[in-house]
C-alpha atoms as a PDB file:
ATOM      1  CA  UNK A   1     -25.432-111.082 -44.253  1.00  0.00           C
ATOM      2  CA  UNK A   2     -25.111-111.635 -47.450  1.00  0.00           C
ATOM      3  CA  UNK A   3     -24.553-108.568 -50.055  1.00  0.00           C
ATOM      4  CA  UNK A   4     -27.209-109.706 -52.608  1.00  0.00           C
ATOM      5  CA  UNK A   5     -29.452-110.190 -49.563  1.00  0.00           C
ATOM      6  CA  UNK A   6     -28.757-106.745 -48.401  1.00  0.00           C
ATOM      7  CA  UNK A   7     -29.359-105.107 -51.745  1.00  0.00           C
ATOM      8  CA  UNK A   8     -32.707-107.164 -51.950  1.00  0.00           C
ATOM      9  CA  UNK A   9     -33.745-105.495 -48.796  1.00  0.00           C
ATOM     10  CA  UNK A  10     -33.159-101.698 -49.204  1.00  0.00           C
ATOM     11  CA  UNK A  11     -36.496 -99.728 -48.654  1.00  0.00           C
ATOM     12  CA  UNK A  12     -35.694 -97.406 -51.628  1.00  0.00           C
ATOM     13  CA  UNK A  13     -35.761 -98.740 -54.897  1.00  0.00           C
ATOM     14  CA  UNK A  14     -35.930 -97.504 -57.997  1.00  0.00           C
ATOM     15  CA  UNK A  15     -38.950 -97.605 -60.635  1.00  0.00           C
ATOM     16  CA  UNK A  16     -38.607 -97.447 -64.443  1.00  0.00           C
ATOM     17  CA  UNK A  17     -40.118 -94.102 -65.501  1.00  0.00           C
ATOM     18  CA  UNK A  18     -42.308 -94.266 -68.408  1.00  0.00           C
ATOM     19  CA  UNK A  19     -42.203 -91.388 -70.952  1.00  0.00           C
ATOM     20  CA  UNK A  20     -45.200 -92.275 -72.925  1.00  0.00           C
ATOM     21  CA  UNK A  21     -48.786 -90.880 -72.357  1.00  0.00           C
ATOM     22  CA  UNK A  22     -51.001 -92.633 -70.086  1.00  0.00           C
ATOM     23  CA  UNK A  23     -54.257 -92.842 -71.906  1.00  0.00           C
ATOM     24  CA  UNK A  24     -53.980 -94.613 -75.308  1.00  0.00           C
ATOM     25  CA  UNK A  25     -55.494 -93.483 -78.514  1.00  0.00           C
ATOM     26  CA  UNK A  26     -58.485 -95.762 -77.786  1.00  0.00           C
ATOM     27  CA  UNK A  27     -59.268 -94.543 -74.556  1.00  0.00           C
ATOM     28  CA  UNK A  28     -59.278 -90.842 -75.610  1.00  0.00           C
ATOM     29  CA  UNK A  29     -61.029 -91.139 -78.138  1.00  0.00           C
ATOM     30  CA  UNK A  30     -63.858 -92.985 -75.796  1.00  0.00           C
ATOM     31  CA  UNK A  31     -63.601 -89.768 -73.761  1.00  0.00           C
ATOM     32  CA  UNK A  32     -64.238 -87.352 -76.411  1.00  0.00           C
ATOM     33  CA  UNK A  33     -67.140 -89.271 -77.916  1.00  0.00           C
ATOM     34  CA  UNK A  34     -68.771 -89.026 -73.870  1.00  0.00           C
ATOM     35  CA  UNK A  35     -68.016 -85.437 -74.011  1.00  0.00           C
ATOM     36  CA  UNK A  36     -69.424 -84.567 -77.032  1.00  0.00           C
ATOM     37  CA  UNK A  37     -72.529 -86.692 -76.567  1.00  0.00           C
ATOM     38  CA  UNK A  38     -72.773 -84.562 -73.021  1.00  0.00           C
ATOM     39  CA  UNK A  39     -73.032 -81.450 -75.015  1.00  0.00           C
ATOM     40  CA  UNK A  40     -75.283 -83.135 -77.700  1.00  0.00           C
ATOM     41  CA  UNK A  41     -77.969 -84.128 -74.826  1.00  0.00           C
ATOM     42  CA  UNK A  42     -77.750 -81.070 -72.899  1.00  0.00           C
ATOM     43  CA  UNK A  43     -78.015 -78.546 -75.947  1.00  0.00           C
ATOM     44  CA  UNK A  44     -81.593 -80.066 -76.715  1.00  0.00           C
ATOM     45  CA  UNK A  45     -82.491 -80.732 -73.388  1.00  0.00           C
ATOM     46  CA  UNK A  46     -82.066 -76.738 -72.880  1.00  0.00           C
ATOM     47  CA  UNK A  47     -84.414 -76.200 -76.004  1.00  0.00           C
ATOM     48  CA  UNK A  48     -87.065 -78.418 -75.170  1.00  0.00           C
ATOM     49  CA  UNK A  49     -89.333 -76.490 -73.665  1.00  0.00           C
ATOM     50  CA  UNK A  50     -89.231 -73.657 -75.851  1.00  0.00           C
ATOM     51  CA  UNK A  51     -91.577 -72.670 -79.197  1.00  0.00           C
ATOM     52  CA  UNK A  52     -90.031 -73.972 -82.508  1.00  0.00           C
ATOM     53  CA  UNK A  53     -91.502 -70.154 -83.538  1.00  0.00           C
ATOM     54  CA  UNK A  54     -88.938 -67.758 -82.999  1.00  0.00           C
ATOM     55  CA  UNK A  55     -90.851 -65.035 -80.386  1.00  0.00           C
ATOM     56  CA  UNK A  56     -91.840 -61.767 -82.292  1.00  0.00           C
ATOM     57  CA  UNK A  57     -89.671 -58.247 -82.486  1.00  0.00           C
ATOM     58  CA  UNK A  58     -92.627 -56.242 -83.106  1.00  0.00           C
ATOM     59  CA  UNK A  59     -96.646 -56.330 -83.840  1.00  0.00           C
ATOM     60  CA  UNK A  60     -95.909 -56.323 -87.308  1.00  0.00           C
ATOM     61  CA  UNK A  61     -93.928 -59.567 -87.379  1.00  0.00           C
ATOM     62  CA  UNK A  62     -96.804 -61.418 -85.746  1.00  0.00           C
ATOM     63  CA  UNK A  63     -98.586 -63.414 -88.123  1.00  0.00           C
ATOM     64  CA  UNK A  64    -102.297 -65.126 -87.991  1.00  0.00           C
ATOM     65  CA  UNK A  65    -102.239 -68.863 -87.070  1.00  0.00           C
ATOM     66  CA  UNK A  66     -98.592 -68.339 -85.406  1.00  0.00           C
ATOM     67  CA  UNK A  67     -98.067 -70.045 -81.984  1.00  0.00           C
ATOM     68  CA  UNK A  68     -95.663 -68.118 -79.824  1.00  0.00           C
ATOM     69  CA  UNK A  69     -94.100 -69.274 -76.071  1.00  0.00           C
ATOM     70  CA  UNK A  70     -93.187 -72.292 -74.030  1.00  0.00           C
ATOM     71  CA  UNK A  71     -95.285 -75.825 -75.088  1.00  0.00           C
ATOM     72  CA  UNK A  72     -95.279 -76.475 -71.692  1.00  0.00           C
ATOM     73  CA  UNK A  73     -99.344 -77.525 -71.490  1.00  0.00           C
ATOM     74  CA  UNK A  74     -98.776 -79.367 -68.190  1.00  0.00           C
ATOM     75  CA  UNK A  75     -97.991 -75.891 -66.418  1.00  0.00           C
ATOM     76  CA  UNK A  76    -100.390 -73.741 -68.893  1.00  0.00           C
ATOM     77  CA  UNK A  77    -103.245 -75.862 -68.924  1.00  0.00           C
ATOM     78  CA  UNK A  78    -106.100 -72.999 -69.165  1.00  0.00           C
ATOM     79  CA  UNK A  79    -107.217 -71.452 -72.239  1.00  0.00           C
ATOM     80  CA  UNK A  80    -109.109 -68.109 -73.135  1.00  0.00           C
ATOM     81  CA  UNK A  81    -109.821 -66.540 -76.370  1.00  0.00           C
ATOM     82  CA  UNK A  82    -110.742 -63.080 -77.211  1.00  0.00           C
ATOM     83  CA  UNK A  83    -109.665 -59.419 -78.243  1.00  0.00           C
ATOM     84  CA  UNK A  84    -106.258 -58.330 -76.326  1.00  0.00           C
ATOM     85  CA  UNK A  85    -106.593 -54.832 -75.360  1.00  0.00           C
ATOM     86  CA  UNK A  86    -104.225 -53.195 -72.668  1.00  0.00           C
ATOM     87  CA  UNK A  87    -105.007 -52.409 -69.149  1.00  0.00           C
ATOM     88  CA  UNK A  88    -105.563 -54.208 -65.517  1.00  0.00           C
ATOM     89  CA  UNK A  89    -108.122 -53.968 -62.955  1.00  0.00           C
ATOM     90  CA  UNK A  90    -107.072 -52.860 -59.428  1.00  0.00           C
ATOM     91  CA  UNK A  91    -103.181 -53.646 -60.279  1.00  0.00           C
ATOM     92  CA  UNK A  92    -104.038 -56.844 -61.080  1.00  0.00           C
ATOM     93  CA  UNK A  93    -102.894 -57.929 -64.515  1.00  0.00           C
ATOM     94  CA  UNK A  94    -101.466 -55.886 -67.425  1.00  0.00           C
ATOM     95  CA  UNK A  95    -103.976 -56.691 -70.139  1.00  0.00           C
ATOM     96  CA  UNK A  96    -107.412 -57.791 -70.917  1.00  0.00           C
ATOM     97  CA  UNK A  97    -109.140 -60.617 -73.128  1.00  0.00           C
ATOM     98  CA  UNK A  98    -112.115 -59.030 -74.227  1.00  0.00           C
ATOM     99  CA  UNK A  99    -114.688 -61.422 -74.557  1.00  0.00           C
ATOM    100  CA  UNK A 100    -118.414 -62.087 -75.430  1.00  0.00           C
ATOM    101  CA  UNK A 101    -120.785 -60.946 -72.387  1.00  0.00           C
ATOM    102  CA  UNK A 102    -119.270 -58.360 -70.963  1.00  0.00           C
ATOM    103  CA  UNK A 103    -117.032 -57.484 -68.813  1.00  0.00           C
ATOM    104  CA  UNK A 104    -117.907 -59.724 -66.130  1.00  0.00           C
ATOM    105  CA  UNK A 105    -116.548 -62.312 -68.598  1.00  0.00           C
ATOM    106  CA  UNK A 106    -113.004 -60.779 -69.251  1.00  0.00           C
ATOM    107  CA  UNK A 107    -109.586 -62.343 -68.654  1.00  0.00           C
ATOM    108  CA  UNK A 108    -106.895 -59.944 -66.941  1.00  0.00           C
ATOM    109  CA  UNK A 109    -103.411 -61.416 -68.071  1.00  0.00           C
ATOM    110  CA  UNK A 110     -99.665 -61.430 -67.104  1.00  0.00           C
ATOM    111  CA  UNK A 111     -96.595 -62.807 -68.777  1.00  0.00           C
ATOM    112  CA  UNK A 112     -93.366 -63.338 -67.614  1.00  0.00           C
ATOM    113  CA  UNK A 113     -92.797 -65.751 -70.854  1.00  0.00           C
ATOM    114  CA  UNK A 114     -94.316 -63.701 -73.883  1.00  0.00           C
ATOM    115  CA  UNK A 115     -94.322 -60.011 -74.329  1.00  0.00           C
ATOM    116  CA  UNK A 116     -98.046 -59.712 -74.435  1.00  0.00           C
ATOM    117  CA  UNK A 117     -97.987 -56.130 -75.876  1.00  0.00           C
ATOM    118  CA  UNK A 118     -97.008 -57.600 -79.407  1.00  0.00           C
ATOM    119  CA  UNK A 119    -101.061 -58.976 -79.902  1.00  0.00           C
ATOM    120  CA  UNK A 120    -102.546 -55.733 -78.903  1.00  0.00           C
ATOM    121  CA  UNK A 121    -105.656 -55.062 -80.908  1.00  0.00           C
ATOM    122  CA  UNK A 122    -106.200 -58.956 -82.209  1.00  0.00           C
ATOM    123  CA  UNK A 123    -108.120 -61.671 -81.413  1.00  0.00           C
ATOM    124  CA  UNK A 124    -105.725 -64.885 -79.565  1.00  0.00           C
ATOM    125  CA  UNK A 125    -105.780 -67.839 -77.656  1.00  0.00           C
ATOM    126  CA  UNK A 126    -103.920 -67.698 -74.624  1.00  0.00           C
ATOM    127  CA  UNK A 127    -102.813 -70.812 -72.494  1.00  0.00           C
ATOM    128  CA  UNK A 128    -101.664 -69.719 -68.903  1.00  0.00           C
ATOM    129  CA  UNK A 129    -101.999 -70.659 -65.557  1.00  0.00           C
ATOM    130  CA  UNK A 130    -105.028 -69.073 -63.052  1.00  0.00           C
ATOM    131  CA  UNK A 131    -104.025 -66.715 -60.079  1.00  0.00           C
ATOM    132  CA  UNK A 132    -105.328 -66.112 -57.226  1.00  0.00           C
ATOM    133  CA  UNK A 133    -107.196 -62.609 -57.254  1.00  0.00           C
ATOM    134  CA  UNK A 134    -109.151 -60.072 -55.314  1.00  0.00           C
ATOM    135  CA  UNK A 135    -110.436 -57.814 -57.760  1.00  0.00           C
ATOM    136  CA  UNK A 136    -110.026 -59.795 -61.503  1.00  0.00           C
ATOM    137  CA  UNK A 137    -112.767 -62.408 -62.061  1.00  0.00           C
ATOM    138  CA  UNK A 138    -110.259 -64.507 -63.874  1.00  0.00           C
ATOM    139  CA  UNK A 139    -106.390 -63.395 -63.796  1.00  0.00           C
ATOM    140  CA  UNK A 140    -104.136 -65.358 -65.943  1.00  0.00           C
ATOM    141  CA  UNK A 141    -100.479 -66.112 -65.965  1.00  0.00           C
ATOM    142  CA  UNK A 142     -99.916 -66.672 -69.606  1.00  0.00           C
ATOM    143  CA  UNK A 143     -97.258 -69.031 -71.311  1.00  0.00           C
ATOM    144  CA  UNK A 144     -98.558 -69.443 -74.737  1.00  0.00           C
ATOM    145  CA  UNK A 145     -99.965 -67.398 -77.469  1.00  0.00           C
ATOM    146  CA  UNK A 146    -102.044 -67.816 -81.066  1.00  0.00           C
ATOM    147  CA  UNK A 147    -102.777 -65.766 -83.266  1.00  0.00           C
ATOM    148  CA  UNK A 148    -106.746 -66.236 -84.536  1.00  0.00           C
ATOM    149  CA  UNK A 149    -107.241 -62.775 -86.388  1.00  0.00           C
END
């Protein structure tokens, strides 16, 4: 056999190594721009469901006409106004809309969304989503707060 042949032939050969980086400028560059869009679209995808109003510290930094909670009006699609005041029936809700003809006509209220104690004392519009009850004519699971008075 002949020797160039035989060299031809070996199972092992060598490959040039190549010392340079394997993506080039271009191509990185293409990746960070995916990346950062990624974070772009995910930062206000996170916020937007969420109030542009920042949610109140205390009763004193609530303000009249302010619109507190989630603008989610495809989950809180039922409204009630009235005078918050604090207390449930039969452990059902945490608060009470007040509301014209008695109390056969009031609206017993939970939040897991706005801190509800804030609008004690003052007339609001809630947006929330009806419970099922036993004892509450109308209990309300509430997403979304103005302040009227």
């Amino acid at each position: 056999m002949d020797p160039k042949t035989e060299e031809n032939s070996s199972i092992v050969r060598d490959f040039e190594t190549k010392k340079s980086f394997p993506l080039s400028p271009k191509i990185l560059a293409i990746y960070l721009i995916i990346i950062a869009i990624g974070i772009g679209t995910g930062f206000v995808l996170s916020n937007g469901g969420k109030s542009p109003s920042a949610s109140p510290t205390s009763s004193s930094s609530v303000s009249e006409g302010a619109t507190y909670g989630s603008k989610d009006t495809k989950t809180f699609k039922d409204t009630a106004e009235g005078e918050l005041t604090e207390g449930g029936i039969e452990d059902e809700g945490q608060y009470h809309l007040v509301r014209p003809g008695g109390e056969s006509q009031n609206v017993y209220l939970t939040s897991s969304t706005v801190d509800l104690s804030l609008f004690l004392e003052r007339k609001i519009k809630v947006w929330g989503e009806t419970q099922k009850a036993q004892y509450a004519g109308w209990l309300m699971d509430v997403g979304r707060v103005e302040v009227l008075e």
